[in-house]
N, C-alpha and C. Protein backbone atom coordinates (compact mmCIF):
# COMPACT_ATOMS: atom_id res chain seq x y z
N UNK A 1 96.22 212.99 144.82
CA UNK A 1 96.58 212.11 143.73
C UNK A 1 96.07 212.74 142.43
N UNK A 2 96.87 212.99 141.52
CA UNK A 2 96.86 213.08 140.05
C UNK A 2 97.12 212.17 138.90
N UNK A 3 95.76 211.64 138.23
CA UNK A 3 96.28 210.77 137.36
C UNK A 3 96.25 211.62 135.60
N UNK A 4 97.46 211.31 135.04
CA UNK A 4 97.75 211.54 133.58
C UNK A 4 97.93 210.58 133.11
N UNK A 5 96.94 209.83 132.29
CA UNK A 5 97.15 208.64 131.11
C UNK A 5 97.69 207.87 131.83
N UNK A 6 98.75 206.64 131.76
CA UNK A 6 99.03 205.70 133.05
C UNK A 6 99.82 206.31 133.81
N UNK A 7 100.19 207.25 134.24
CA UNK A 7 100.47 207.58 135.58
C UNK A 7 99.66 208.17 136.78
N UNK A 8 100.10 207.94 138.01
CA UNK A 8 99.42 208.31 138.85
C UNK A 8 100.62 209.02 139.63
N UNK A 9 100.32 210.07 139.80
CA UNK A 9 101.22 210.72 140.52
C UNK A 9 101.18 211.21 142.15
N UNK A 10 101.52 211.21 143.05
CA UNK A 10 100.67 210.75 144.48
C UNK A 10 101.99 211.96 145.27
N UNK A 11 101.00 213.03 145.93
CA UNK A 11 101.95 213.87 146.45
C UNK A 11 102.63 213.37 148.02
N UNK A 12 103.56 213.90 148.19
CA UNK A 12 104.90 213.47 149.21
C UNK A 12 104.64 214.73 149.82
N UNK A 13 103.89 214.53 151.25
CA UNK A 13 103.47 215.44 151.99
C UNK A 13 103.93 214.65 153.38
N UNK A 14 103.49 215.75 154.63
CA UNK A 14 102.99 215.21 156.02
C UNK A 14 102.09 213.93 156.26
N UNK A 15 101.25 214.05 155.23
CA UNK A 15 100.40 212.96 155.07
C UNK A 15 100.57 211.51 154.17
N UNK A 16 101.75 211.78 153.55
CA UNK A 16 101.72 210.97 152.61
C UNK A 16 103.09 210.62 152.34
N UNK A 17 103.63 209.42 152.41
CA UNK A 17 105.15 209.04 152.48
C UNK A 17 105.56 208.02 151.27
N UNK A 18 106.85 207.91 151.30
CA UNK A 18 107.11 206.61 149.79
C UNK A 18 106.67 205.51 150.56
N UNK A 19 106.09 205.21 151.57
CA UNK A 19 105.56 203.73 152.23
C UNK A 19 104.18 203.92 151.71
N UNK A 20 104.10 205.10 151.80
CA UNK A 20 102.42 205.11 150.50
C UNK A 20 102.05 205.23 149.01
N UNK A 21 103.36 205.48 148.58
CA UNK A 21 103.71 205.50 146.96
C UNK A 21 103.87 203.75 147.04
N UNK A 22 104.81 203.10 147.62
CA UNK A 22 105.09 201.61 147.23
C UNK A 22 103.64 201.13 147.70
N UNK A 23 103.22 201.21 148.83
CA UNK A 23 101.60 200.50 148.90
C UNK A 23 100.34 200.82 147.42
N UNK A 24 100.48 201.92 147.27
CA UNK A 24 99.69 202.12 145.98
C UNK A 24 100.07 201.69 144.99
N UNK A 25 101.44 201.58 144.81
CA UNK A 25 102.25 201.15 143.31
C UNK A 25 101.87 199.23 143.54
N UNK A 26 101.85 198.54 144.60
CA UNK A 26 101.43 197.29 144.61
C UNK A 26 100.45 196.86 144.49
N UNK A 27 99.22 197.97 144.47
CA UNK A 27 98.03 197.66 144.32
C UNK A 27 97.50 197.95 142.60
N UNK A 28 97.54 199.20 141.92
CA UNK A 28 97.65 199.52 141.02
C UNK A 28 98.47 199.51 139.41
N UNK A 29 99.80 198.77 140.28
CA UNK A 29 100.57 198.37 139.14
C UNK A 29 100.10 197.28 138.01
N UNK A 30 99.61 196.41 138.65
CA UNK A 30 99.06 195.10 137.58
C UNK A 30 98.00 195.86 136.80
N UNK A 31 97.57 196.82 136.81
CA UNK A 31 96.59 197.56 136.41
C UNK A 31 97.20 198.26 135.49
N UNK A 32 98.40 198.69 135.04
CA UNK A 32 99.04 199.17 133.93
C UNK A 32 99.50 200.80 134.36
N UNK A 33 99.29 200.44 135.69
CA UNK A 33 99.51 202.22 135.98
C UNK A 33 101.28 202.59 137.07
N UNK A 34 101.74 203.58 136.58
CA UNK A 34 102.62 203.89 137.07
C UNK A 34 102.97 204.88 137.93
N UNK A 35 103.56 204.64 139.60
CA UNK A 35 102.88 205.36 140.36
C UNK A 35 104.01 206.14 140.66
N UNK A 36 104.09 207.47 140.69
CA UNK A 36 105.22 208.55 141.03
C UNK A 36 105.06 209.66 142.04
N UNK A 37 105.54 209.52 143.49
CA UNK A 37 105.51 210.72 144.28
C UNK A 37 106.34 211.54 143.80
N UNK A 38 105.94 212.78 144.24
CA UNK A 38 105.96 213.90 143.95
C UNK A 38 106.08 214.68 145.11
N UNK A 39 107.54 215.42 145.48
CA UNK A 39 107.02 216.23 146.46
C UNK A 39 106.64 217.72 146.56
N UNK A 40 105.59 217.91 147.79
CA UNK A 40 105.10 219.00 147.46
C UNK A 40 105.13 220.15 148.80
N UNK A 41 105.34 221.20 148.45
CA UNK A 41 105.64 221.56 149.71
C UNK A 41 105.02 223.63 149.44
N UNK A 42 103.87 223.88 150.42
CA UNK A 42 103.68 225.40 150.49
C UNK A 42 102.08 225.39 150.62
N UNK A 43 101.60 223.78 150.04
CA UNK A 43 100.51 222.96 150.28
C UNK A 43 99.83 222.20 150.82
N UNK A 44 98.37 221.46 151.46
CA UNK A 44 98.39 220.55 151.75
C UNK A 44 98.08 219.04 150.80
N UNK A 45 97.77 219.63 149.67
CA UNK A 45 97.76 218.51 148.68
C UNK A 45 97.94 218.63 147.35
N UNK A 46 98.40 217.66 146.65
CA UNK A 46 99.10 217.84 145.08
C UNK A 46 98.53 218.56 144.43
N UNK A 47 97.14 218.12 144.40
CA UNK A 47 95.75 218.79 143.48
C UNK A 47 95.74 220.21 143.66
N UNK A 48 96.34 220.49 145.01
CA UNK A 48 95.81 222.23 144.92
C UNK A 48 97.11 222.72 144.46
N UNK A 49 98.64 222.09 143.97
CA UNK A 49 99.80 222.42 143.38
C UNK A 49 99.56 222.43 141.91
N UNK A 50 98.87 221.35 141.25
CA UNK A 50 98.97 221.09 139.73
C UNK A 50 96.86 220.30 139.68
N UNK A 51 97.13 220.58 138.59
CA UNK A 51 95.59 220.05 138.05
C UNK A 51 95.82 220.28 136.26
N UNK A 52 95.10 219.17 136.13
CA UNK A 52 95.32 218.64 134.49
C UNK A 52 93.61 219.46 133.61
N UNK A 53 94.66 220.20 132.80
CA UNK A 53 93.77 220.78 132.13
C UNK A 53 93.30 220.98 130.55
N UNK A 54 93.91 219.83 130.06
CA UNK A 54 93.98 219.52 128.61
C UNK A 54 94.70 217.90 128.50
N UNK A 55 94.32 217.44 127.27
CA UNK A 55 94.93 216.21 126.74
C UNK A 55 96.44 215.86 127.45
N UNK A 56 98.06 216.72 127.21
CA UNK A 56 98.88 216.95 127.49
C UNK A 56 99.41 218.09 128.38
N UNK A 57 98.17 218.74 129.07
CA UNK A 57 98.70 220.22 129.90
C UNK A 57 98.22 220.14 131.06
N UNK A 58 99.31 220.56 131.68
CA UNK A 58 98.69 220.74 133.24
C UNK A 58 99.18 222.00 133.44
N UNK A 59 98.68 222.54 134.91
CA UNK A 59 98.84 224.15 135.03
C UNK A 59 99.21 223.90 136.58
N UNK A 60 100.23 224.51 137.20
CA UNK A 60 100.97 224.32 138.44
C UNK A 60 101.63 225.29 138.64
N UNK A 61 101.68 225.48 140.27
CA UNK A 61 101.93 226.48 141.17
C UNK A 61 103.50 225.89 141.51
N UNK A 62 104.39 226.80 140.92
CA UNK A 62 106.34 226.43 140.46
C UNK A 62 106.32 226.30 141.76
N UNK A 63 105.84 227.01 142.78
CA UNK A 63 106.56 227.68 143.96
C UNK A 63 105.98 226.19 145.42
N UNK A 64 105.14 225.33 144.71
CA UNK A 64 104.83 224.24 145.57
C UNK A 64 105.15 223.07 145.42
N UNK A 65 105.25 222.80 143.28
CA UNK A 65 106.20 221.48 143.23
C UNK A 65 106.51 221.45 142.01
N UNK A 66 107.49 220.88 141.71
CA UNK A 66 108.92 221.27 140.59
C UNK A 66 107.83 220.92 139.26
N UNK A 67 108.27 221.47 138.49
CA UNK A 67 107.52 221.31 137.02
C UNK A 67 108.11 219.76 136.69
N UNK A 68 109.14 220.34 136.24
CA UNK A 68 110.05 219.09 135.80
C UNK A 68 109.54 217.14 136.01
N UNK A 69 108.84 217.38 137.56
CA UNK A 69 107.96 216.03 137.72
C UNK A 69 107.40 215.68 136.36
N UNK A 70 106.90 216.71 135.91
CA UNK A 70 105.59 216.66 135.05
C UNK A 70 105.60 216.39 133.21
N UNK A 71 107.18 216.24 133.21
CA UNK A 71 108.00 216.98 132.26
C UNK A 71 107.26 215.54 131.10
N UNK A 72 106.68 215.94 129.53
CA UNK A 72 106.60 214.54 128.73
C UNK A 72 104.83 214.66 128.78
């Protein structure tokens, strides 16, 4: 899981399915946060694909999950 400002972005792995994006998005939503899987694939978790490294920047491995998620 990666959070940027209200999003939370929750990787779409073996381990991790949209039955676990909607369970988190029901828990966290009243909370102002917006929850977006992401899939990731060459990895076993999001964090070791992308990691937030400034105000607006993150730094990610193209070849495990699409930039474009990230895009804003």
């Amino acid at each position: 899981m990666l959070v940027l400002d209200d999003g939370v972005y929750l990787g779409l792995t073996e381990r991790t399915n949209a039955e676990g994006v909607a369970q988190l998005t029901t828990l966290i939503a009243p909370h102002g946060y917006q929850v977006r899987g992401v899939a990731v694939s060459g990895c076993l978790h999001l964090r070791l694909a992308v990691t937030r490294c400034g105000p607006r920047t993150v730094v990610l491995n193209a070849e495990w999950v699409r930039a474009a998620e990230f895009s804003g």
